[in-house]
PDB file of N, CA and C in Angstrom:
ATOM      1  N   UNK A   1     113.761 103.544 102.735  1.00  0.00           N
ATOM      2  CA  UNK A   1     112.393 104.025 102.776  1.00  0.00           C
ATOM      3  C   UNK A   1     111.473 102.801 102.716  1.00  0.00           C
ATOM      4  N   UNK A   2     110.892 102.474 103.535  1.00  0.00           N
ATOM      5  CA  UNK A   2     109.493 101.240 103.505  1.00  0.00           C
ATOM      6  C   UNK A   2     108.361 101.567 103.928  1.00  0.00           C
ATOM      7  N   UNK A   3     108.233 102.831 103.951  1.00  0.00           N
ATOM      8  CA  UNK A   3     107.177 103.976 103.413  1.00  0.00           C
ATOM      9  C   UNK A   3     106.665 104.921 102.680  1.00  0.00           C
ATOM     10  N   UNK A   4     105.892 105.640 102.485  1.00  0.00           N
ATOM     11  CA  UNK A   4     105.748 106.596 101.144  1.00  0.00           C
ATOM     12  C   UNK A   4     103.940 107.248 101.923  1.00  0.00           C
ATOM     13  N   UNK A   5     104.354 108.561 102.132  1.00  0.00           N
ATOM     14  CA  UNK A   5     102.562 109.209 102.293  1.00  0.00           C
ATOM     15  C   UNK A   5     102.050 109.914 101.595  1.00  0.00           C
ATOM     16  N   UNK A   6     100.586 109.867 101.396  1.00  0.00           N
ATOM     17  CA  UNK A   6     100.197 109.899 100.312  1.00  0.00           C
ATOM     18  C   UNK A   6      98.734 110.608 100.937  1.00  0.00           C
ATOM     19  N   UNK A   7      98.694 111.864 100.436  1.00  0.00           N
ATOM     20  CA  UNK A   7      97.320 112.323 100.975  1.00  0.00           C
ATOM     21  C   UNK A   7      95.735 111.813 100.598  1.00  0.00           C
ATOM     22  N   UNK A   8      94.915 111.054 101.467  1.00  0.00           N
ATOM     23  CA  UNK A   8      93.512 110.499 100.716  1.00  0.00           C
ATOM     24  C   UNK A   8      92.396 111.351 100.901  1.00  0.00           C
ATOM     25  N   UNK A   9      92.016 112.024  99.664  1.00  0.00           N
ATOM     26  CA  UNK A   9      91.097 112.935  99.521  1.00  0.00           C
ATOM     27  C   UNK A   9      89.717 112.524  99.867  1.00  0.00           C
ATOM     28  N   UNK A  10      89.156 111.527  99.512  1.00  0.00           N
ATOM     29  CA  UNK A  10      88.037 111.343 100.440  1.00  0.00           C
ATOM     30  C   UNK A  10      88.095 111.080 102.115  1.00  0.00           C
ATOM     31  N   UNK A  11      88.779 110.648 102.688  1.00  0.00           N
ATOM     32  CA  UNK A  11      89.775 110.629 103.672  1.00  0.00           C
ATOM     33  C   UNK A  11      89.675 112.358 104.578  1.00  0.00           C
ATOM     34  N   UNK A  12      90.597 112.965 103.393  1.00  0.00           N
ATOM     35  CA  UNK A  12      91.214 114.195 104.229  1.00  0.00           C
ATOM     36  C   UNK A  12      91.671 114.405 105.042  1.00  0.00           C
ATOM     37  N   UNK A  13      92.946 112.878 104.995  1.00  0.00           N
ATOM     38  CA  UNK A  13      94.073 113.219 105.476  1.00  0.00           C
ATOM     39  C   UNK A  13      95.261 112.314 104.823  1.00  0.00           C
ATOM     40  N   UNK A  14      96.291 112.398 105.483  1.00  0.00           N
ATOM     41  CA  UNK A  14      97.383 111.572 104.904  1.00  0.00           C
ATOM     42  C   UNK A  14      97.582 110.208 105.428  1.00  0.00           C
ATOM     43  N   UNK A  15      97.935 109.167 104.538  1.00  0.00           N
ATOM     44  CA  UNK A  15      98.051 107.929 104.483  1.00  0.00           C
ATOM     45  C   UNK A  15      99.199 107.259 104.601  1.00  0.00           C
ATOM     46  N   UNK A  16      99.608 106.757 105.456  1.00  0.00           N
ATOM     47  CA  UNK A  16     101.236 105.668 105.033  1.00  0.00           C
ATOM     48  C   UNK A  16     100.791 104.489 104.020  1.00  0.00           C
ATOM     49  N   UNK A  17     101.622 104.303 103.599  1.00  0.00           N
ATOM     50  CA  UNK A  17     101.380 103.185 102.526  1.00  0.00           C
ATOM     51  C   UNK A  17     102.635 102.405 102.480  1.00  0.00           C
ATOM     52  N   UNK A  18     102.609 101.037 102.529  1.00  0.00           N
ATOM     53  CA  UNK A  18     103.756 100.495 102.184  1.00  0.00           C
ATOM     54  C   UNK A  18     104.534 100.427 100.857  1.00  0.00           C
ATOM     55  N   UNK A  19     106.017 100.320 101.309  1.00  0.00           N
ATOM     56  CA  UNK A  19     106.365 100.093  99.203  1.00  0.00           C
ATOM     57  C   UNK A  19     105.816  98.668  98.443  1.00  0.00           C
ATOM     58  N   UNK A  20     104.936  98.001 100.074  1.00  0.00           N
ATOM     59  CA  UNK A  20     105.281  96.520  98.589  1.00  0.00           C
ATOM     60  C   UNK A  20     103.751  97.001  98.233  1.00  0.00           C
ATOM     61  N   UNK A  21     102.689  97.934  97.993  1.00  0.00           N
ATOM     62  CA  UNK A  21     101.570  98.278  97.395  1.00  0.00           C
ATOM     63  C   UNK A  21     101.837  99.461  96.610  1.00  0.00           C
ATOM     64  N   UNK A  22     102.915 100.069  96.456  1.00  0.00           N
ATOM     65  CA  UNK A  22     103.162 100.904  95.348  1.00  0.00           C
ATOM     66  C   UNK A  22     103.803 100.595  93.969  1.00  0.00           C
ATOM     67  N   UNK A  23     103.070 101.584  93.381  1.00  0.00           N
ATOM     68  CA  UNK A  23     103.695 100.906  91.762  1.00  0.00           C
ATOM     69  C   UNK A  23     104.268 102.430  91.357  1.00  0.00           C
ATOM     70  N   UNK A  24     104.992 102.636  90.430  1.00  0.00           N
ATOM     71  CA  UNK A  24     105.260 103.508  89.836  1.00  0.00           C
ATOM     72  C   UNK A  24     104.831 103.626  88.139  1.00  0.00           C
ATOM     73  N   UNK A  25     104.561 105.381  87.682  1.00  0.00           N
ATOM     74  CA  UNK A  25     104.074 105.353  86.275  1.00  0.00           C
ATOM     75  C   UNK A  25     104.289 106.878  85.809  1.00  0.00           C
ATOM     76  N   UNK A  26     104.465 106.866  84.703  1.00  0.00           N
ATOM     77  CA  UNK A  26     104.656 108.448  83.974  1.00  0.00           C
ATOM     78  C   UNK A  26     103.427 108.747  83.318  1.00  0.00           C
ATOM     79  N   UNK A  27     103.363 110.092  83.049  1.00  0.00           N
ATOM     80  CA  UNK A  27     102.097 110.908  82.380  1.00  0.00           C
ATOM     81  C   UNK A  27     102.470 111.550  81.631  1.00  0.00           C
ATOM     82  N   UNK A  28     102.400 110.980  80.138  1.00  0.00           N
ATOM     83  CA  UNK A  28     103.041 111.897  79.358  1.00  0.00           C
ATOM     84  C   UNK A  28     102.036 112.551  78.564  1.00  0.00           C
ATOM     85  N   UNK A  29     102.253 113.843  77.955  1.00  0.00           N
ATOM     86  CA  UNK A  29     101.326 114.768  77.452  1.00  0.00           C
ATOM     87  C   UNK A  29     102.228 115.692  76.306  1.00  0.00           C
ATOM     88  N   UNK A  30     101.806 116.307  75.341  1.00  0.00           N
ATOM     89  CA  UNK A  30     102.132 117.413  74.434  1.00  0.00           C
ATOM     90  C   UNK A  30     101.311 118.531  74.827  1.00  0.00           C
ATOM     91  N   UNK A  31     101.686 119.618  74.825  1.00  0.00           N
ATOM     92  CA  UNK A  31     101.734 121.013  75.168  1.00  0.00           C
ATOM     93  C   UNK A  31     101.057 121.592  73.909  1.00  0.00           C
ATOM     94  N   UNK A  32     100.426 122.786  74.448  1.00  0.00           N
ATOM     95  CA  UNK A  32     100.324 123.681  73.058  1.00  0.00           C
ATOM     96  C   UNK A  32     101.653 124.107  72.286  1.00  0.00           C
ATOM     97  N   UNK A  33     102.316 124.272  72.520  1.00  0.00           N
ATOM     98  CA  UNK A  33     103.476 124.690  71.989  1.00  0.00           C
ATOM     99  C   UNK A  33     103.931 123.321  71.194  1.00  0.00           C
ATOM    100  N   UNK A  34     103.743 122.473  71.009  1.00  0.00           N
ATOM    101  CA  UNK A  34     104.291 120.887  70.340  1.00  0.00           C
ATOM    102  C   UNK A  34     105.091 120.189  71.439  1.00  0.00           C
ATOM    103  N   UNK A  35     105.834 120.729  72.461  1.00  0.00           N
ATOM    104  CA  UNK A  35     106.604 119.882  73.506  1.00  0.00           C
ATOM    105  C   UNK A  35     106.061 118.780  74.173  1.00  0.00           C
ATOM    106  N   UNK A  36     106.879 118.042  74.439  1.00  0.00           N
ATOM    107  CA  UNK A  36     106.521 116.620  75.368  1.00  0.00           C
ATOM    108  C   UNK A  36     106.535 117.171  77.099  1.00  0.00           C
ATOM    109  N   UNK A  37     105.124 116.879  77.380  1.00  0.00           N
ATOM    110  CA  UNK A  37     105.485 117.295  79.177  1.00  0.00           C
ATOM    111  C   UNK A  37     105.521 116.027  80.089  1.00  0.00           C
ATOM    112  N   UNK A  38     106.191 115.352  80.843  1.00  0.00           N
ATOM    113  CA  UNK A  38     106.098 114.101  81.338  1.00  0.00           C
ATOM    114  C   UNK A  38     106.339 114.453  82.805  1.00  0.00           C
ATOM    115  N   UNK A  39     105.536 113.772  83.351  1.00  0.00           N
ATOM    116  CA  UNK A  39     105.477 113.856  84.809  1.00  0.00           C
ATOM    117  C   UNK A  39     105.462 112.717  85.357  1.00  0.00           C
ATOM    118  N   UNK A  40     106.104 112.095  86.599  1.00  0.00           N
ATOM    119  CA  UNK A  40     106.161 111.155  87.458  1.00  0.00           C
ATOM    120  C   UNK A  40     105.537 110.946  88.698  1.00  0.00           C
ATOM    121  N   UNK A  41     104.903 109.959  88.732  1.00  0.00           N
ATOM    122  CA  UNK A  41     104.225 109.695  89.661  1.00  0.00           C
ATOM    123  C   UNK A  41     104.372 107.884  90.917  1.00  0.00           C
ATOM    124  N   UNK A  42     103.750 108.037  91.514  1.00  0.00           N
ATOM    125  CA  UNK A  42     103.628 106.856  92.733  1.00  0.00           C
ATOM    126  C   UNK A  42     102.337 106.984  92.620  1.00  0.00           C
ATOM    127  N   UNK A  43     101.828 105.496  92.698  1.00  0.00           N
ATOM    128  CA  UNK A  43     100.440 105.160  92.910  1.00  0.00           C
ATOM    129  C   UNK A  43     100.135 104.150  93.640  1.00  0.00           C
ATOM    130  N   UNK A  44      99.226 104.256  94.355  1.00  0.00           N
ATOM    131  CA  UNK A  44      98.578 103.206  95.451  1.00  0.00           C
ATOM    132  C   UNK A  44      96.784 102.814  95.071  1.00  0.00           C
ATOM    133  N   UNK A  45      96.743 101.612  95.840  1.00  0.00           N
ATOM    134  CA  UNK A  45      95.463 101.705  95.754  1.00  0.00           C
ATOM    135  C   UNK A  45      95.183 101.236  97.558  1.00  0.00           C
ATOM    136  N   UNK A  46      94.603 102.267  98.133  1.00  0.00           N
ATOM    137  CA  UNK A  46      94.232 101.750  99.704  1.00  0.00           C
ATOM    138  C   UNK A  46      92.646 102.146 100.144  1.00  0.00           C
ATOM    139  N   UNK A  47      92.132 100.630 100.363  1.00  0.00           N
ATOM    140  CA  UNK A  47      90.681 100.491 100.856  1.00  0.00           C
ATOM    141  C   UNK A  47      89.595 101.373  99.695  1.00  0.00           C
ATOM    142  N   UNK A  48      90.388 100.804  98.727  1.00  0.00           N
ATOM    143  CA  UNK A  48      89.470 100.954  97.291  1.00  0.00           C
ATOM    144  C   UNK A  48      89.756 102.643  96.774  1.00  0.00           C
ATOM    145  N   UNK A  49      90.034 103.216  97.460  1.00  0.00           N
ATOM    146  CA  UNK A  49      90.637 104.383  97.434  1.00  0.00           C
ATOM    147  C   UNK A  49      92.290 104.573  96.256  1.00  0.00           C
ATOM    148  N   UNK A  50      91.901 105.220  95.197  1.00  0.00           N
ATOM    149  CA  UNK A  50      93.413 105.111  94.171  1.00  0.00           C
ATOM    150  C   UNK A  50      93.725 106.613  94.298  1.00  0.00           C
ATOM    151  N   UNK A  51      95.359 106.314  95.109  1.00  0.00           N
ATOM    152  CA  UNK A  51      96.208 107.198  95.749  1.00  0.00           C
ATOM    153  C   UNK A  51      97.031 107.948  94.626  1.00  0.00           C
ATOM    154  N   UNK A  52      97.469 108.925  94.117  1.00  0.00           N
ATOM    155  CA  UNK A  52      98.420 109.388  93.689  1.00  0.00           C
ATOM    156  C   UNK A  52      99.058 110.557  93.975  1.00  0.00           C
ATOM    157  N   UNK A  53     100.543 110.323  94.127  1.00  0.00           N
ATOM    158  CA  UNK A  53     101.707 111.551  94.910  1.00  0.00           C
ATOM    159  C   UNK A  53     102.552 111.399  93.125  1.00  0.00           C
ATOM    160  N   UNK A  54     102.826 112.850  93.014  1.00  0.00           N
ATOM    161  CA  UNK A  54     103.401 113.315  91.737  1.00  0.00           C
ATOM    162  C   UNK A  54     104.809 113.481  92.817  1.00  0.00           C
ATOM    163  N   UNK A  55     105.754 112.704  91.964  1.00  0.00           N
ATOM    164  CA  UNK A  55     107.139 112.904  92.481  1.00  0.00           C
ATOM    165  C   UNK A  55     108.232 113.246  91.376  1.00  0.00           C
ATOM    166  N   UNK A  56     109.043 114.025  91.893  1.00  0.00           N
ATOM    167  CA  UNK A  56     110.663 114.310  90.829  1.00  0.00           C
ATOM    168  C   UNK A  56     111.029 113.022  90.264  1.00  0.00           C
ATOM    169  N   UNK A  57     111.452 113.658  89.412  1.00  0.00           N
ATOM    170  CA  UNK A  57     112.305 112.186  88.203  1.00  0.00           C
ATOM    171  C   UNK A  57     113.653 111.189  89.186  1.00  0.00           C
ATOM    172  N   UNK A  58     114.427 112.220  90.150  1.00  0.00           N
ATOM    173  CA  UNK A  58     115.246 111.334  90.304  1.00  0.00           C
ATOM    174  C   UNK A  58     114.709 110.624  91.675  1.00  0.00           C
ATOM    175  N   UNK A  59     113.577 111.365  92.319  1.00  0.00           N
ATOM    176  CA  UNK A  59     112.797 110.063  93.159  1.00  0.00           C
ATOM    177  C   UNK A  59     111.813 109.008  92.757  1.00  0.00           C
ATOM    178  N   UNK A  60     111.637 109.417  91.364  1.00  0.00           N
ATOM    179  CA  UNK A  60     110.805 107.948  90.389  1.00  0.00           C
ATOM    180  C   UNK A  60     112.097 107.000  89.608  1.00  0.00           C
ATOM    181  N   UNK A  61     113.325 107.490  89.844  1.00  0.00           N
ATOM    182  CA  UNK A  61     114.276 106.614  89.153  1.00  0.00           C
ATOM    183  C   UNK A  61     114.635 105.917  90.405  1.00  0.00           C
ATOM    184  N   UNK A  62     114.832 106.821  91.945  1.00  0.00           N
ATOM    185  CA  UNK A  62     115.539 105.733  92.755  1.00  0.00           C
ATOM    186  C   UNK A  62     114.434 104.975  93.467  1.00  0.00           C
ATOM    187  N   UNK A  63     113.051 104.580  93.399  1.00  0.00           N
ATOM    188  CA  UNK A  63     112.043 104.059  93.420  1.00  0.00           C
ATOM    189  C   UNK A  63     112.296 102.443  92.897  1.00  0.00           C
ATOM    190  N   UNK A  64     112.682 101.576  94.081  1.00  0.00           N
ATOM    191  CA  UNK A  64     112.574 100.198  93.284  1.00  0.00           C
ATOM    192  C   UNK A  64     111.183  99.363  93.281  1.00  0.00           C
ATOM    193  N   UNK A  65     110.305  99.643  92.468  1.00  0.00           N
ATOM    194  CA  UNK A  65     108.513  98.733  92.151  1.00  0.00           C
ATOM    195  C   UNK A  65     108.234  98.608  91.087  1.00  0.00           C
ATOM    196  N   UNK A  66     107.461  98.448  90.814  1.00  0.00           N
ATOM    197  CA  UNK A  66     107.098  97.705  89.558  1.00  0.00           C
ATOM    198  C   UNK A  66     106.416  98.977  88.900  1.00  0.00           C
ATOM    199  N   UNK A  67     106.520  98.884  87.606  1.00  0.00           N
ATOM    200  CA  UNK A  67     105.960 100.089  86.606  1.00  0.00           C
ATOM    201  C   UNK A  67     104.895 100.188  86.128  1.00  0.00           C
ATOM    202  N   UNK A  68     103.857 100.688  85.991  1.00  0.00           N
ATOM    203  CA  UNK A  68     102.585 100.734  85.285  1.00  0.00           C
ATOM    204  C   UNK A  68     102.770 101.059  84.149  1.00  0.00           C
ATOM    205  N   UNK A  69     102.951 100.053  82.577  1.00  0.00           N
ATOM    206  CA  UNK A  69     102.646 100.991  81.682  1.00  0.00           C
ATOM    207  C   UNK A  69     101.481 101.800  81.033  1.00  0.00           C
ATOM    208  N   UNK A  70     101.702 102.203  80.428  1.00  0.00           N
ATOM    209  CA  UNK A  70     100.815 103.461  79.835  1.00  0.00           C
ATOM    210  C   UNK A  70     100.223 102.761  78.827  1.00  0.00           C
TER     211      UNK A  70
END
């Protein structure tokens, strides 16, 4: 994969983006209930525009970029 698309809402439409401008990062949150909810994501930043596609865990694990921490 040496692509990844990514829909740009001011835009309103979809974007190719390369992997060497993607980073990867999690969103983690607690629930009403007390649970941990964590979600995965891909992020870009294109023509000042900051991209984000919410992806499955085992396509943010086989994702080789660099990590944003939290």
């Amino acid at each position: 994969m040496d692509s990844m698309e990514f829909y740009d809402v001011r835009k309103r439409a979809k974007v190719s983006v390369p992997m060497s401008q993607i980073k990867k990062r999690t969103y983690t949150r607690v629930t009403k209930n007390g649970s941990r909810q964590t979600r995965y994501a891909a992020v870009a930043e294109v023509d000042g525009s900051k991209l984000t596609k919410f992806i499955s865990e085992d396509t943010y694990n086989s994702l080789d970029v660099s990590v944003i921490e939290e």
